[in-house]
Protein backbone atom coordinates (compact mmCIF):
# COMPACT_ATOMS: atom_id res chain seq x y z
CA UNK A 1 -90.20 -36.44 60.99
CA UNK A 2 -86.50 -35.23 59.92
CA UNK A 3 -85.71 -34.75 64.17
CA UNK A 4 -87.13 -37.92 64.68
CA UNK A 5 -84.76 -39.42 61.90
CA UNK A 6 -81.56 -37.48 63.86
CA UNK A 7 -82.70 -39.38 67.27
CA UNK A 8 -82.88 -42.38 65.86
CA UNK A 9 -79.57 -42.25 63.57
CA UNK A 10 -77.86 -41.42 67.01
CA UNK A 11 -79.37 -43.94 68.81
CA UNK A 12 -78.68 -46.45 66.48
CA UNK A 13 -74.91 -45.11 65.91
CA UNK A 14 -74.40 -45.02 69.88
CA UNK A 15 -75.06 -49.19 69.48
CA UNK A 16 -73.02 -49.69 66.53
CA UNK A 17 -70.65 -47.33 68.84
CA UNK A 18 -70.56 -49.75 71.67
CA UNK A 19 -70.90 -52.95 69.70
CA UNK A 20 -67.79 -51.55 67.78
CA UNK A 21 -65.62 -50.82 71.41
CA UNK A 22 -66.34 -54.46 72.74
CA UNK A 23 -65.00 -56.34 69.21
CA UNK A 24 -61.79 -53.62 69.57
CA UNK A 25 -61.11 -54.92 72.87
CA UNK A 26 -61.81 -58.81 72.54
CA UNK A 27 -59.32 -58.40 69.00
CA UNK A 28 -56.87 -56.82 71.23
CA UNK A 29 -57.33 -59.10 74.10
CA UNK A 30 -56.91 -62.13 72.10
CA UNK A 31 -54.20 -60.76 69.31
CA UNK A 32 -51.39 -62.12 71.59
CA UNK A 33 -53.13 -65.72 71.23
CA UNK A 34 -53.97 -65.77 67.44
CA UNK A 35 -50.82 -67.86 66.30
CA UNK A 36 -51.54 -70.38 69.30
CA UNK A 37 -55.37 -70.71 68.97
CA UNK A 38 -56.94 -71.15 65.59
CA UNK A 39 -60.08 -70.40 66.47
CA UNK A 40 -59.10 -66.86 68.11
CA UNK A 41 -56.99 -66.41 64.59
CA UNK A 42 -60.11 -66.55 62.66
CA UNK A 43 -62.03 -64.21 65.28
CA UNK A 44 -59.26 -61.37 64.75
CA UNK A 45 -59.26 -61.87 61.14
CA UNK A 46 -62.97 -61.50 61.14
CA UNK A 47 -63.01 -58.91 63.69
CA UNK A 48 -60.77 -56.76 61.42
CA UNK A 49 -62.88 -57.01 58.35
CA UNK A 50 -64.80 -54.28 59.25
CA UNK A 51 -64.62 -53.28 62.98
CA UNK A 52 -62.02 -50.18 61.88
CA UNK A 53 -63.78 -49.18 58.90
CA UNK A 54 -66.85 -49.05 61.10
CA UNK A 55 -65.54 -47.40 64.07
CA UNK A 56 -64.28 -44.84 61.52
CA UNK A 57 -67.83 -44.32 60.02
CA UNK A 58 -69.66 -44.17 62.86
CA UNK A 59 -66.47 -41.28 63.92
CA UNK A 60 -67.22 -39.26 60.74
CA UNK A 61 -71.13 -39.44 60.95
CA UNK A 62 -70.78 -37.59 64.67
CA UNK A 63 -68.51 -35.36 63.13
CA UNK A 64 -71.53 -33.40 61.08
CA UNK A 65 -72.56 -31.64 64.03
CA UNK A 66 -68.88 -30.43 64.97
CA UNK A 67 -67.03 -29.92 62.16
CA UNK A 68 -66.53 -26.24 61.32
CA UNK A 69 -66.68 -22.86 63.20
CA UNK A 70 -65.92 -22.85 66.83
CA UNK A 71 -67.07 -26.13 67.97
CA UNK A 72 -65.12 -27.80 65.17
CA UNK A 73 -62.13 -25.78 66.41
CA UNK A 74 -62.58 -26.82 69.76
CA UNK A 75 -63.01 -30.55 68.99
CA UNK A 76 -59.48 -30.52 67.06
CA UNK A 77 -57.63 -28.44 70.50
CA UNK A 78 -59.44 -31.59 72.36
CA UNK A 79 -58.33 -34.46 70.46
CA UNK A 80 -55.01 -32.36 70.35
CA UNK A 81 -54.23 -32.20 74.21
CA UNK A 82 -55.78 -36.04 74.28
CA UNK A 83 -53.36 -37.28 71.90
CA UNK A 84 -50.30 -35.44 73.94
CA UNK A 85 -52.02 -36.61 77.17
CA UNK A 86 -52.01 -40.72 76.43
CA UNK A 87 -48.85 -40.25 74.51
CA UNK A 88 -47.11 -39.25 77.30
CA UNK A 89 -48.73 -41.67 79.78
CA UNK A 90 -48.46 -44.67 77.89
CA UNK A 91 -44.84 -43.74 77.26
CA UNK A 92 -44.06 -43.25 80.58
CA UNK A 93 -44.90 -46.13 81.61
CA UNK A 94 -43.49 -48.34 79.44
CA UNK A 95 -39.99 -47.15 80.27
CA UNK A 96 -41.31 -47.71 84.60
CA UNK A 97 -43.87 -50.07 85.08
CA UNK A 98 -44.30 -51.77 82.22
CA UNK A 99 -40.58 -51.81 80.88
CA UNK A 100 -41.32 -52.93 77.36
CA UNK A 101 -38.30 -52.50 74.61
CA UNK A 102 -38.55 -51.86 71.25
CA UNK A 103 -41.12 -48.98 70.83
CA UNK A 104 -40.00 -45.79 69.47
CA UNK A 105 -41.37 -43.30 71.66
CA UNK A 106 -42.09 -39.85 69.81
CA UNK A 107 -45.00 -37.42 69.40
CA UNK A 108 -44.98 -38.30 65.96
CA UNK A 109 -45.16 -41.38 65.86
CA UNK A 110 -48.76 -42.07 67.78
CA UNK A 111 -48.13 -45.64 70.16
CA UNK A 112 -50.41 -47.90 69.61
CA UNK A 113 -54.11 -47.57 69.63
CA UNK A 114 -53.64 -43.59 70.08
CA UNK A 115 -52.89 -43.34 66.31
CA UNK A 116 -56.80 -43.43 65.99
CA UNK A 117 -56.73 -39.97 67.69
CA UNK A 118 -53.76 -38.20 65.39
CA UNK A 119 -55.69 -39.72 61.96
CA UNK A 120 -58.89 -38.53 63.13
CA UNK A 121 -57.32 -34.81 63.48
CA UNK A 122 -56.39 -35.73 59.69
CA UNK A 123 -60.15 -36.66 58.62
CA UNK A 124 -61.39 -33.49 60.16
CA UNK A 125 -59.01 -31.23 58.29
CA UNK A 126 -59.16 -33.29 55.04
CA UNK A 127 -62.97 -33.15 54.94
CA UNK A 128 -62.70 -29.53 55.88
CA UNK A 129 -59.94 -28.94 52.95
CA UNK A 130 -62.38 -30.62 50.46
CA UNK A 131 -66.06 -29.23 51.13
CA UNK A 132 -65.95 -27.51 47.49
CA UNK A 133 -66.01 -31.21 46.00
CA UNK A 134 -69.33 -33.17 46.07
CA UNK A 135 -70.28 -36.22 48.51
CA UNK A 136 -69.48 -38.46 45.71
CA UNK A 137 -66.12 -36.55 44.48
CA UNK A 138 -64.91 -36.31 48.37
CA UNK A 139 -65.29 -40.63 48.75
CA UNK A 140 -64.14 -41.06 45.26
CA UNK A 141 -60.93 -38.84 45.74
CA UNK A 142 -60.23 -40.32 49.38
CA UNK A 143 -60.34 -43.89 47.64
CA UNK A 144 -57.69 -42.76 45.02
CA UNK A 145 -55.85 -41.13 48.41
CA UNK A 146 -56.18 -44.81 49.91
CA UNK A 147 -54.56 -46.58 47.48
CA UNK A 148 -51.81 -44.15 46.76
CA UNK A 149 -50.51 -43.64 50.15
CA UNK A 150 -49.56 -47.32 49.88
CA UNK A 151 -47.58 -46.50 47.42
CA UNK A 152 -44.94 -43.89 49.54
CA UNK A 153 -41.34 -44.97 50.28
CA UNK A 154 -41.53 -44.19 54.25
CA UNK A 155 -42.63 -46.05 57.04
CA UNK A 156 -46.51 -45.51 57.15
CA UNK A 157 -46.51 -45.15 60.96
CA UNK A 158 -44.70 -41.98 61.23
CA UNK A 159 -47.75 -39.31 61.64
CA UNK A 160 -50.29 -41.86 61.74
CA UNK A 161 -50.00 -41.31 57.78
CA UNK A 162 -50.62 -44.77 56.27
CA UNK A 163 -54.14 -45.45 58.42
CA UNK A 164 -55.21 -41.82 58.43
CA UNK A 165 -55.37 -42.34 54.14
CA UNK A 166 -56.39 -45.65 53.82
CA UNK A 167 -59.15 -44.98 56.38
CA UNK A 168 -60.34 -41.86 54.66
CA UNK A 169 -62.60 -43.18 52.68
CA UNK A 170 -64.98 -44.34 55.81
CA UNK A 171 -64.80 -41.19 57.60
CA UNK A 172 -65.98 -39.94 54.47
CA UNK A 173 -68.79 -42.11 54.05
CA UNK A 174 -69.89 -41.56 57.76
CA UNK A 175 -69.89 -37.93 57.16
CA UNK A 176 -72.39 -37.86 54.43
CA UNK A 177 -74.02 -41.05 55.47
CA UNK A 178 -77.89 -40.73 55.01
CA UNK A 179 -79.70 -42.44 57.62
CA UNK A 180 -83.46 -41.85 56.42
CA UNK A 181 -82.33 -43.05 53.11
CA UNK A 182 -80.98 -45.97 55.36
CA UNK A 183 -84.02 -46.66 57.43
CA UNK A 184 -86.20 -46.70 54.15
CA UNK A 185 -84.87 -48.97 52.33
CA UNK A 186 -83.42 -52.20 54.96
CA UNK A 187 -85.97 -54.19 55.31
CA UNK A 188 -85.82 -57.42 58.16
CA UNK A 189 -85.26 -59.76 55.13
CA UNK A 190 -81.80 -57.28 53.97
CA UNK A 191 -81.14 -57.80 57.73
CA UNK A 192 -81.21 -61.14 58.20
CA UNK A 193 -79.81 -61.52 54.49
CA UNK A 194 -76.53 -59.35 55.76
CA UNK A 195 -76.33 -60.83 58.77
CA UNK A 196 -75.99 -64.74 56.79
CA UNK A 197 -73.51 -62.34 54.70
CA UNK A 198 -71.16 -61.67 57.60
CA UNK A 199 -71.52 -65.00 59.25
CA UNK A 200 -70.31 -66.51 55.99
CA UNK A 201 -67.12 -64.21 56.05
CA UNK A 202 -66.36 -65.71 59.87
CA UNK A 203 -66.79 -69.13 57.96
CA UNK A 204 -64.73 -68.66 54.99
CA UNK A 205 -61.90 -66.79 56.80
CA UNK A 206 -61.51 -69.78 58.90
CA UNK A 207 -61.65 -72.11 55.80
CA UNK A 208 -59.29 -70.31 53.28
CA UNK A 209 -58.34 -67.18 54.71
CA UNK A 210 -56.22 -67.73 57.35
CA UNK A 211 -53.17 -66.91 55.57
CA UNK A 212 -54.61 -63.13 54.79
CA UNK A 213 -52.03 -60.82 55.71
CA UNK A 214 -52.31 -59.50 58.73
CA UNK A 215 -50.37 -56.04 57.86
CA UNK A 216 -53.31 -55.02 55.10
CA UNK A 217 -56.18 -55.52 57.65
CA UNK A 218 -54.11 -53.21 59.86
CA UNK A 219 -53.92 -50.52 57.43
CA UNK A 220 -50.58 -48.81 59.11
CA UNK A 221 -47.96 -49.99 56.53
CA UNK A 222 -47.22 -49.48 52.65
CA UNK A 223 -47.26 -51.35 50.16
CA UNK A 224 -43.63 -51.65 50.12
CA UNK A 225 -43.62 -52.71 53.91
CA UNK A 226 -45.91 -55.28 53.17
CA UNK A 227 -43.51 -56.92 50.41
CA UNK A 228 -45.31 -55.84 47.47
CA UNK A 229 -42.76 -53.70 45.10
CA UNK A 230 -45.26 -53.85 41.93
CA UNK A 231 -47.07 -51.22 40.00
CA UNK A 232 -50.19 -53.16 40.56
CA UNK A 233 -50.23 -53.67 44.32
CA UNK A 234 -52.74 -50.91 44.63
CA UNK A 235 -55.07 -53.59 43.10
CA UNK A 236 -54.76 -55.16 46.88
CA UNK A 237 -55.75 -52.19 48.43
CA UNK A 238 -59.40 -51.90 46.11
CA UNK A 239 -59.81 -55.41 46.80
CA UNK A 240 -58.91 -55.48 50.44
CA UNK A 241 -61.63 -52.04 50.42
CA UNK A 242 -64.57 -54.13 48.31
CA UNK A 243 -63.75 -56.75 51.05
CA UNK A 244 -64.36 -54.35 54.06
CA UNK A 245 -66.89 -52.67 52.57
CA UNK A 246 -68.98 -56.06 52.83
CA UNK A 247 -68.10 -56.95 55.90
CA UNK A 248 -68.96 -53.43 57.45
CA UNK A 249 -72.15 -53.87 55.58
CA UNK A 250 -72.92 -56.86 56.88
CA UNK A 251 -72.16 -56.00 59.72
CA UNK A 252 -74.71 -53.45 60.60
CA UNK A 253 -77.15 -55.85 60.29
CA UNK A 254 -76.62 -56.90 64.01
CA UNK A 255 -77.37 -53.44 65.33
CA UNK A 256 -80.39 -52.74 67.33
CA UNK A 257 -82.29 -49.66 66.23
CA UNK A 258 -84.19 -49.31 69.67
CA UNK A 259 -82.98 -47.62 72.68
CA UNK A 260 -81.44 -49.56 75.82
CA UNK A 261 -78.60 -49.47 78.11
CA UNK A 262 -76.74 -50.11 75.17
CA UNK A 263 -77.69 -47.24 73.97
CA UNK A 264 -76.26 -45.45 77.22
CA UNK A 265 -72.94 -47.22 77.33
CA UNK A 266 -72.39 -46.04 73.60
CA UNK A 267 -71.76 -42.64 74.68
CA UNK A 268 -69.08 -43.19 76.98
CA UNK A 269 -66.88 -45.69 74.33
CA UNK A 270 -63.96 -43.15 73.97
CA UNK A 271 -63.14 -43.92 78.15
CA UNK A 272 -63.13 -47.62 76.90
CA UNK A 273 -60.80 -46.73 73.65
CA UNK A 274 -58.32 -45.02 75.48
CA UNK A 275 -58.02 -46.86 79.07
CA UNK A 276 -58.47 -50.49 78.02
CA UNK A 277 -54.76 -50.17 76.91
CA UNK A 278 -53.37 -50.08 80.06
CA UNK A 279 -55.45 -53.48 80.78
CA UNK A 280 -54.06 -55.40 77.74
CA UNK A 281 -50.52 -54.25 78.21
CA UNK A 282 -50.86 -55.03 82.14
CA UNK A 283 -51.97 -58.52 81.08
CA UNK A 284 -49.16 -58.67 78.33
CA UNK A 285 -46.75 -57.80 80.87
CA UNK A 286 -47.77 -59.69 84.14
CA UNK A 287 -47.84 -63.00 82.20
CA UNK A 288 -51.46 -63.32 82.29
CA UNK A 289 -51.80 -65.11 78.65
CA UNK A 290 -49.62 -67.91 79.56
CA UNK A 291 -52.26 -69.37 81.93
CA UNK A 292 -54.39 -69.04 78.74
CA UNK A 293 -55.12 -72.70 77.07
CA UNK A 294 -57.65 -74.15 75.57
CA UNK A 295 -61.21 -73.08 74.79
CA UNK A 296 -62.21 -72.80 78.15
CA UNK A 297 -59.52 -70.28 78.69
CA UNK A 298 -60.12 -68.42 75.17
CA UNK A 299 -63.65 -68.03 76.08
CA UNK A 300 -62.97 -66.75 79.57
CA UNK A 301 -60.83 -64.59 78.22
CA UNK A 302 -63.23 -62.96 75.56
CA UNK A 303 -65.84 -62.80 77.97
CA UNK A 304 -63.34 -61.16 80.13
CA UNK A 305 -62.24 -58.45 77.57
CA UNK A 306 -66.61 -58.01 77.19
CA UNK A 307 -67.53 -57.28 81.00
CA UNK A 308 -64.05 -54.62 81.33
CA UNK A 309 -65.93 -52.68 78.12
CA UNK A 310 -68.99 -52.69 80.13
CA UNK A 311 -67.06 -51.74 83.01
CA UNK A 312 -65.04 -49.18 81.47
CA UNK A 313 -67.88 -47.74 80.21
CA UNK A 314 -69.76 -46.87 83.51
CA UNK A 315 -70.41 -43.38 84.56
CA UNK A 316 -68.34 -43.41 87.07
CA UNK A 317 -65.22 -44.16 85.47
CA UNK A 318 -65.85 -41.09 83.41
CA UNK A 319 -66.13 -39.09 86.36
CA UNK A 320 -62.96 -40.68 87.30
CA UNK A 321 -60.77 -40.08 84.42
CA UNK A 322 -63.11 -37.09 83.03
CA UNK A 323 -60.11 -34.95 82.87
CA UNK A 324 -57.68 -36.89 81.21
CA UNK A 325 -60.06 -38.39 78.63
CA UNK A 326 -62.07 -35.48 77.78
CA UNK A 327 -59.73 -32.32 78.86
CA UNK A 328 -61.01 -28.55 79.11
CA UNK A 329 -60.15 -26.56 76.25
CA UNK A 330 -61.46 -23.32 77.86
CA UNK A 331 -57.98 -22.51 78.86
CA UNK A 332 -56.52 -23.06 75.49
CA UNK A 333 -59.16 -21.56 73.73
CA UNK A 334 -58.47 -18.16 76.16
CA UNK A 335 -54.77 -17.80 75.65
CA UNK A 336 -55.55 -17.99 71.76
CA UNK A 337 -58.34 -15.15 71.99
CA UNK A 338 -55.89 -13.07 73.91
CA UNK A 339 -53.22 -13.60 71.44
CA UNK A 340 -55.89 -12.39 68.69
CA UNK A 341 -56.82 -9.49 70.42
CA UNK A 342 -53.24 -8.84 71.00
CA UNK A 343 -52.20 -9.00 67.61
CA UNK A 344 -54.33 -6.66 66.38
């Protein structure tokens, strides 16, 4: 019963996985657009409610399998030579093909999407550095983490620092997340009721809450970034959290639990994180989104960003950028057991 539980808390992640990659490339896709189109504004805005916090869950509830002794080692070399890898590739070209100005180019300060890789590096060590605590204690203290971060006079980019804390908390809660406990209690009423629950949020984002600041949906800037000098402004933070926390919630509701080529492509979403960069600053660059007007072209354009996920997420485009995406770490992982054996 318990290994049947496992299969079917990865098969349902690996949907939530994909599900999760297609809404991060439509919200970049149409970001550039959101001040032109209303109706794309309210998508993003939606979009961000929870499709970070999620993708951060679903990242800490794979992370039980991998997280200490060799294969947690190995995972953090990985994401390590990954990080260094895109860094240097989306830098690169930037300054050739691309020639965008105005991006600080350092390894410490992650561009773009890539900070997901550098915070997640973070989680791993953080949830290693606080297995004494309880499940409840670990959330708990990452939520206190969240809030105070914001509260740091430096710009929250640098290291990834900002999003790595105020994300914390979800990595957390995918870590310990309890599927059975899950499965037994949703019910296709709670489903249907969540789902009504996040359609609502879509509705009353584009009634009221247009105006939401964009910078605290992003998560990557403090408190004093965003404006906000008072000794209260953490009270944003816990009410921007209660507000993702629905939203995620809600959110699951739209997630198959069977098996299907959904299923499939969910394995391969980290080729579609990493490489559907280079599409949306090709497009940024070539002058694709001033062709873009009205609906027709915003819906074209999101059903666009959905087929290059699919796309992206084929088998053989992992076979294709296999090495770049998911690097060997034999090598690395020899010169450090010869240094070991060298030392002593």
């Amino acid at each position: 019963m318990k290994t049947q539980s496992i299969k079917q808390g990865e098969t349902y992640f690996l949907n939530l996985r994909f599900l999760l990659i297609v809404t991060v490339f439509v919200g970049n896709a149409i970001e550039p657009l959101i001040q032109q189109m209303s109706g794309l504004h309210q998508i993003f805005l939606w979009i961000l409610t929870f499709h970070m916090p999620l993708f951060v869950l679903v990242t800490g509830y794979f992370a039980k399998s991998g997280l200490m002794g060799d294969a947690g080692r190995r995972t953090l070399t990985q994401i390590s030579i990954q990080y260094i890898i895109f860094q240097s590739i989306y830098s690169v070209l930037d300054y050739t093909i691309f020639q965008v100005n105005g991006i600080h180019h350092s390894l410490f300060a992650p561009y773009l999407l890539l900070w997901f890789l550098a915070s997640h590096i973070c989680w791993r060590l953080l949830t290693i550095s606080m297995k004494k605590l309880s499940p409840y204690h670990q959330i708990v203290l990452s939520l206190i983490l969240g809030v105070l971060v914001g509260y740091l006079q430096l710009d929250g980019v640098w290291l990834s620092i900002s999003r790595t804390f105020v994300y914390l908390p979800f990595f957390m809660i995918g870590y310990h997340f309890n599927f059975s406990a899950f499965l037994n209690n949703i019910t296709r009423w709670k489903r249907t009721g969540a789902a009504l629950v996040s359609i609502g949020i879509f509705i009353i984002i584009g009634l009221w809450g247009r105006n939401l600041p964009v910078g605290w949906l992003f998560g990557n800037m403090t408190f004093m970034q965003l404006g906000h000098y008072e000794w209260y402004a953490g009270l944003f933070r816990l009410a921007l959290y209660v507000l993702q926390f629905i939203s995620a919630a809600a959110f699951l509701a739209f997630v198959p639990m069977v098996q299907s080529v959904m299923t499939d492509l969910g394995r391969r979403t980290l080729y579609v994180f990493l490489l559907h960069g280079f599409i949306i600053r090709l497009a940024n660059t070539t002058g694709l989104y001033t062709n873009i007007q009205g609906t027709t072209g915003a819906i074209l354009l999101i059903l666009g960003a959905i087929a290059l996920t699919i796309l992206l997420a084929q088998p053989f485009v992992r076979r294709v950028a296999h090495p770049l995406v998911e690097p060997s770490v034999h090598w690395v992982v020899s010169l450090e057991n010869k240094a070991f054996r060298r030392s002593m």
